[in-house]
Protein backbone atom coordinates (compact mmCIF):
# COMPACT_ATOMS: atom_id res chain seq x y z
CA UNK A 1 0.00 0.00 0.00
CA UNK A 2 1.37 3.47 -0.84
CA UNK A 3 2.04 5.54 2.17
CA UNK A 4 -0.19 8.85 2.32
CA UNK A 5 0.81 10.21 5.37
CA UNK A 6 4.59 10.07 7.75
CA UNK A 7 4.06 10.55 11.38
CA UNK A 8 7.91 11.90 12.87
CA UNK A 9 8.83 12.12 16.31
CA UNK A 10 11.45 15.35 16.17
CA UNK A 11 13.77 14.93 19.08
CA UNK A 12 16.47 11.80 18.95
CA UNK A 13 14.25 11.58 15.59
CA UNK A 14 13.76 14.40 12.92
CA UNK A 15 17.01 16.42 14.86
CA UNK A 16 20.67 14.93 15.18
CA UNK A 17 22.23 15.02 17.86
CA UNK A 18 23.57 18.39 17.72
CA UNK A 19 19.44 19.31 17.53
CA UNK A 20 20.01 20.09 13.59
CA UNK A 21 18.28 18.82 10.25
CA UNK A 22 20.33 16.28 7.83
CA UNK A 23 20.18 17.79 4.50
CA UNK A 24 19.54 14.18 3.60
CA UNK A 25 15.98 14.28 6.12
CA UNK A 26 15.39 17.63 4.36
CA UNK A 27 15.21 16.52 0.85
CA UNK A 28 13.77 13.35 1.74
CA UNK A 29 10.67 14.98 3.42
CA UNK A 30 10.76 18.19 0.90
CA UNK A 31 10.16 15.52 -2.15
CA UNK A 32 7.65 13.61 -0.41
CA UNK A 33 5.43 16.85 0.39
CA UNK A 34 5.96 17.47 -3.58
CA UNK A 35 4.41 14.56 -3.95
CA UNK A 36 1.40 15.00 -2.14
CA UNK A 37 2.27 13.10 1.15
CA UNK A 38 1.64 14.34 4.50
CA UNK A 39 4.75 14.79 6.54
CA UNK A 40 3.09 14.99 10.35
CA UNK A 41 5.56 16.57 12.96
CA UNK A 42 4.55 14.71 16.05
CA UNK A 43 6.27 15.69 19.60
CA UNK A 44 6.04 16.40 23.18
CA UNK A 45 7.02 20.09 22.03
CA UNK A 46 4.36 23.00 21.63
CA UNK A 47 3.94 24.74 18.29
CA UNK A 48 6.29 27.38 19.48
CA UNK A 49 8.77 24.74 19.70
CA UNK A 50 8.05 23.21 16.47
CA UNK A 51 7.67 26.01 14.43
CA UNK A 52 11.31 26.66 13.41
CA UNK A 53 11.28 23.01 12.12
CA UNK A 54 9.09 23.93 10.65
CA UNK A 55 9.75 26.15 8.65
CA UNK A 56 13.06 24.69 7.94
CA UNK A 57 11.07 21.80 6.18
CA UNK A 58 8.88 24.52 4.04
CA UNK A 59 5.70 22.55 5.98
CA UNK A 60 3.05 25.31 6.27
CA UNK A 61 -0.57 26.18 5.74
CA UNK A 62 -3.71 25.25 6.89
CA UNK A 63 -3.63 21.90 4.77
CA UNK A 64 -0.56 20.51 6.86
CA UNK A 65 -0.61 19.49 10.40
CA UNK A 66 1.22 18.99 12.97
CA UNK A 67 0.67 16.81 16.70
CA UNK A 68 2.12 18.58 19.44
CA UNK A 69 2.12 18.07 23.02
CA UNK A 70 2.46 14.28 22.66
CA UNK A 71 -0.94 14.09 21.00
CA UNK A 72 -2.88 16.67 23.87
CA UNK A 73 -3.20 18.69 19.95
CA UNK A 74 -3.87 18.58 16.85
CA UNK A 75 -3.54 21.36 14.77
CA UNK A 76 -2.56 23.19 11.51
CA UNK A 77 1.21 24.14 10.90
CA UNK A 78 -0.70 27.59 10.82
CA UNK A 79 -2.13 26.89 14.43
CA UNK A 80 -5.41 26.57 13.75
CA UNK A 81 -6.39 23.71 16.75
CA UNK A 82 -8.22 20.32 15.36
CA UNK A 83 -8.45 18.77 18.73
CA UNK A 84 -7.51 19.62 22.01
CA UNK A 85 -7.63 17.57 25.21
CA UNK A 86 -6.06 19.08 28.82
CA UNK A 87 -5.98 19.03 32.32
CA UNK A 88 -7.72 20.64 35.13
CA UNK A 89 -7.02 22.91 37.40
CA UNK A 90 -7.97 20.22 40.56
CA UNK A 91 -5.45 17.90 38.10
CA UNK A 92 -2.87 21.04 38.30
CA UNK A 93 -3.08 21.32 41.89
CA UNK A 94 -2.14 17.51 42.52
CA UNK A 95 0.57 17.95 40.96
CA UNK A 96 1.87 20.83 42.48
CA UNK A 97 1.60 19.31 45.91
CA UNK A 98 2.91 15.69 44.77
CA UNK A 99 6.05 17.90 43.20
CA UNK A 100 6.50 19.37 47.06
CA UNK A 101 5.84 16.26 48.89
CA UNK A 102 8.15 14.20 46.47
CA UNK A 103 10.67 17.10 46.49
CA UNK A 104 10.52 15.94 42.34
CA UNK A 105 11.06 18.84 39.83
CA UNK A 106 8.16 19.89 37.58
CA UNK A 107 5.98 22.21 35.23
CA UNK A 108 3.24 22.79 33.72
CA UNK A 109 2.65 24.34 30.17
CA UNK A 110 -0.52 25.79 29.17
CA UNK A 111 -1.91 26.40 25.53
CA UNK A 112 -0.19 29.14 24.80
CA UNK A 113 3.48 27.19 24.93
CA UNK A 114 3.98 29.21 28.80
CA UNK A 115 5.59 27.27 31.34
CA UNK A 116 4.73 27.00 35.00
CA UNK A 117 6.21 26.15 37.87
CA UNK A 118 6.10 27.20 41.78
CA UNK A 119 10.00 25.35 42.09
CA UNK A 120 11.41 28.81 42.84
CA UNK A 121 14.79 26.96 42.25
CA UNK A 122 13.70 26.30 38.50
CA UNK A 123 15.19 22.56 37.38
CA UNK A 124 17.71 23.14 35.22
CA UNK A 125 15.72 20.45 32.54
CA UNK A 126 12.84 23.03 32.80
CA UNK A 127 15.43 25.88 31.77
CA UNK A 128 16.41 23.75 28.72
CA UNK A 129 13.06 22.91 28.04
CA UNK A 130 11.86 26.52 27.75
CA UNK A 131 14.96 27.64 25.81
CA UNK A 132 14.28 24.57 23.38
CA UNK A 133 10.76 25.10 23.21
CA UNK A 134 11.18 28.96 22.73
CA UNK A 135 9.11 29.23 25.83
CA UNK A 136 8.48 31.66 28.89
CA UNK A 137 8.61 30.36 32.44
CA UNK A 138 6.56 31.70 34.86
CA UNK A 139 7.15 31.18 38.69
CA UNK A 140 3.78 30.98 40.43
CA UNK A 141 2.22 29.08 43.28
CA UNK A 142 -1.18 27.44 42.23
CA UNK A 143 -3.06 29.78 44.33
CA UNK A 144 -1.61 32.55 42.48
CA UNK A 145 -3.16 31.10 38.74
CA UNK A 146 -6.81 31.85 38.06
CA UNK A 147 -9.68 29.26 39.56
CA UNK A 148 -9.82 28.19 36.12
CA UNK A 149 -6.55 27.84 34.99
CA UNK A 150 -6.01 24.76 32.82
CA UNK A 151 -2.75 23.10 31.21
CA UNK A 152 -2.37 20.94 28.50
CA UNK A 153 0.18 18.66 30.06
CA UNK A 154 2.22 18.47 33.40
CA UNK A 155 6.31 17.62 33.46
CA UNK A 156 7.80 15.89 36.34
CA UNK A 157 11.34 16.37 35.31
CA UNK A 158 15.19 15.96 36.67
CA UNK A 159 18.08 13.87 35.94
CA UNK A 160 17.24 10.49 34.77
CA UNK A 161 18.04 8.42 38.34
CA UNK A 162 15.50 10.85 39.75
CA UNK A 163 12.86 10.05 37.77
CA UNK A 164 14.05 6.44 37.69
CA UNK A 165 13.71 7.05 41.62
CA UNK A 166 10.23 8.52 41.43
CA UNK A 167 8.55 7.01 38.44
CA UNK A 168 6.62 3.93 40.68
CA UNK A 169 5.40 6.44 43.01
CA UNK A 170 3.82 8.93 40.05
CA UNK A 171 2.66 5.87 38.66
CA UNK A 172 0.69 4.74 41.53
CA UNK A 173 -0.47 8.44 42.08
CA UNK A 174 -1.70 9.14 38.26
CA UNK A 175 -1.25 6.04 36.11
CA UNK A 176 -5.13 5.04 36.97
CA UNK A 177 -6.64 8.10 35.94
CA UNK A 178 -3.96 10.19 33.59
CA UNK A 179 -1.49 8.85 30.68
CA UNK A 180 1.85 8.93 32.48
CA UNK A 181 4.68 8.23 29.97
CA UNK A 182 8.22 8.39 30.30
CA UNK A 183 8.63 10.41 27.02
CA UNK A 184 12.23 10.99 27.83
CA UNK A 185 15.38 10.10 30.26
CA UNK A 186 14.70 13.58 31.55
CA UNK A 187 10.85 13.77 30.97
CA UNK A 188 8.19 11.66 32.93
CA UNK A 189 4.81 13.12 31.58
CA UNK A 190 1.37 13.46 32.99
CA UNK A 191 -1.68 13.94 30.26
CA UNK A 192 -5.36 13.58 30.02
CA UNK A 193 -5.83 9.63 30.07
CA UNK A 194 -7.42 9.51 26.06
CA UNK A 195 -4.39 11.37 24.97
CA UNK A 196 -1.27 9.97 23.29
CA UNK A 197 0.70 9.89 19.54
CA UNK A 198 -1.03 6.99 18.66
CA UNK A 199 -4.78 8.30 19.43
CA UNK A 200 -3.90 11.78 17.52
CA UNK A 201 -2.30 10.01 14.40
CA UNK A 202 -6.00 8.11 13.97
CA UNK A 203 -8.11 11.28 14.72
CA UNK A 204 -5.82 12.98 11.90
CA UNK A 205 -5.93 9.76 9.85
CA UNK A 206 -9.67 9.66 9.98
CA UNK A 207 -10.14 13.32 8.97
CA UNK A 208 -7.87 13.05 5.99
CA UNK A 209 -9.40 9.55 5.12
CA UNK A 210 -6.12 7.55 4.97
CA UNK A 211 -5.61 4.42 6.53
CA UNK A 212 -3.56 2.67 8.82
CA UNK A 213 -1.55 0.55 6.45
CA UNK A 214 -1.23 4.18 4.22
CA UNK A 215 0.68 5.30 7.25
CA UNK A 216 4.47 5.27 8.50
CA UNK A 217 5.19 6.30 11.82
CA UNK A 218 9.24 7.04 12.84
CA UNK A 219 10.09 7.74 16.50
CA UNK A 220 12.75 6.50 19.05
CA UNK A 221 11.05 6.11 22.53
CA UNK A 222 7.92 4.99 24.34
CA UNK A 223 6.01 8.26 24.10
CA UNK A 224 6.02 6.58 20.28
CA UNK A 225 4.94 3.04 20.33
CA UNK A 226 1.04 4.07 20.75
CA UNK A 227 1.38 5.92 17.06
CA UNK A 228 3.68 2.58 16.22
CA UNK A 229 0.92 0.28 16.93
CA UNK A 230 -1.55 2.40 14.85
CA UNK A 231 0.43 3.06 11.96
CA UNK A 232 0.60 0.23 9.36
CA UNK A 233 4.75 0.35 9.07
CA UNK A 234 6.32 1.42 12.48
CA UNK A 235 10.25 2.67 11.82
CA UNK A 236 12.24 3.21 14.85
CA UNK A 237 15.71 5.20 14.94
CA UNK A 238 18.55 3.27 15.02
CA UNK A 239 19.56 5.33 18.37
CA UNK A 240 16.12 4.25 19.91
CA UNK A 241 15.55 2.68 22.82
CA UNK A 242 15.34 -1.13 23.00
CA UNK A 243 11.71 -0.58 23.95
CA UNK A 244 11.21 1.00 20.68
CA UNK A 245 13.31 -0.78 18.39
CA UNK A 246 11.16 -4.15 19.39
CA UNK A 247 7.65 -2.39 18.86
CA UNK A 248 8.97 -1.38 14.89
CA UNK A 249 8.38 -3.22 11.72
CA UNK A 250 11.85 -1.89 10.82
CA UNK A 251 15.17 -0.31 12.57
CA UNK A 252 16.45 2.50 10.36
CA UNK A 253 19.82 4.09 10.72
CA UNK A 254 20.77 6.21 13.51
CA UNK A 255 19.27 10.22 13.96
CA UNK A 256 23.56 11.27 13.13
CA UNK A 257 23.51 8.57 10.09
CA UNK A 258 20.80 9.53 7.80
CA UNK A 259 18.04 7.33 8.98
CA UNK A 260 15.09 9.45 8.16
CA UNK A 261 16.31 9.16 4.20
CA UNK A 262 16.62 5.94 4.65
CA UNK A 263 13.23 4.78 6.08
CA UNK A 264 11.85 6.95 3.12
CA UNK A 265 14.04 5.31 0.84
CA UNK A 266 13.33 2.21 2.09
CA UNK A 267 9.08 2.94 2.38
CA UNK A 268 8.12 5.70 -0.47
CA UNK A 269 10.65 5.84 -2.67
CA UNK A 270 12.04 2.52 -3.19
């Protein structure tokens, strides 16, 4: 079956190491656009942080899309949202107070790409993740936000033996009601419980009217094997994890060796 539509993760996946664009990934996915495939940009990021990418890939207008927030949106490159599903603000406050009682780094990012915390010694991850993202953070205390202040998705963040530390106890605090996913070494994410790649890819799917076996999905780590097992040819990176790498139909070169061009070699035009 001819593939219609590319779902990329962009960190470890689209980027290099060095956080840049192969000129090989470039050409790949400019030639498949010019030939009438979707190329879906599908991260943990906010458009903010995806927007340079972007860009850089000449995707834009209100007939592309991208999935941002690890699925919590759908939306046009141009920002126009599809689908949206949050937190909140009762979700926000837990939280908050499992962040102080667990003395475990976090934020919050509402839909607007801002970032929130009330760590008034901001996590050094957090830093990163608003300089990546292109992001504000603001330093608040819950009390301080509106009634009915709402977030997209919450962050508990840190070095990775932290959250390798913590991760059981957020589990047994969210995993029954939330999607908790370790998206990261650095990243342990908390998101409304229908949300993940996987569940966006389809709602996109369905509105465009492609299939599952029309569809290739390329990512690297777990926040990626829901979009793996809806997506009729599942690529991982050849840097992936070993979680990841088992879940795919096929392991493609590395994110420094040109594995994006290959996949698409390998998958579109072969």
């Amino acid at each position: 079956m001819t593939i219609k539509l590319v779902a990329i993760d962009i960190d470890d996946t689209l980027l290099s190491s060095d956080l840049k664009i192969l000129e090989s990934t470039k050409v790949s996915i400019k030639k498949a656009i010019k030939e009438g495939i979707k190329v879906v940009l599908c991260t943990g990021r906010p458009l903010a942080g995806v927007t340079p990418y972007l860009n850089e890939l000449g995707i834009s207008g209100d007939d592309q899309y991208v999935i941002t927030f690890n699925g919590s949106v759908i939306e046009t490159v141009s920002g126009q949202v599809i689908e949206q599903q949050g937190l909140d603000n009762q979700t926000y406050r837990e939280v908050d107070q499992f962040s102080k009682n667990n003395k475990l780094p976090y934020n919050v990012l509402d839909d607007d790409s801002v970032i929130y915390t009330s760590n008034r010694d901001v996590d050094v991850i957090t830093v990163i993740q608003a300089y990546e993202n292109l992001a504000g953070i603001m330093i608040r205390e819950v009390d301080e936000m509106p009634s009915n202040f709402s977030i997209v998705k919450a962050v508990f963040c840190g070095t990775p033996e932290q959250l390798d530390d913590n991760e059981a106890a957020v589990r047994k605090e969210f995993d029954d009601r939330f999607y908790v996913v370790r998206a990261a070494p650095n990243f342990l994410e908390v998101m409304h419980k229908n949300v993940n790649k996987g569940n966006a890819v389809k709602h996109l799917a369905n509105k465009l009217n492609i299939q599952p076996d029309e569809i290739m999905a390329i990512g690297d780590q777990r926040n990626d094997l829901p979009m793996f097992e809806f997506a009729g040819t599942a690529v991982s990176m050849g840097n992936g994890s070993d979680v990841a790498k088992k879940a795919a139909d096929f392991v493609t070169h590395s994110n420094d060796e040109d594995g994006i061009a290959h996949a698409f070699d390998k998958f579109i035009f072969g």
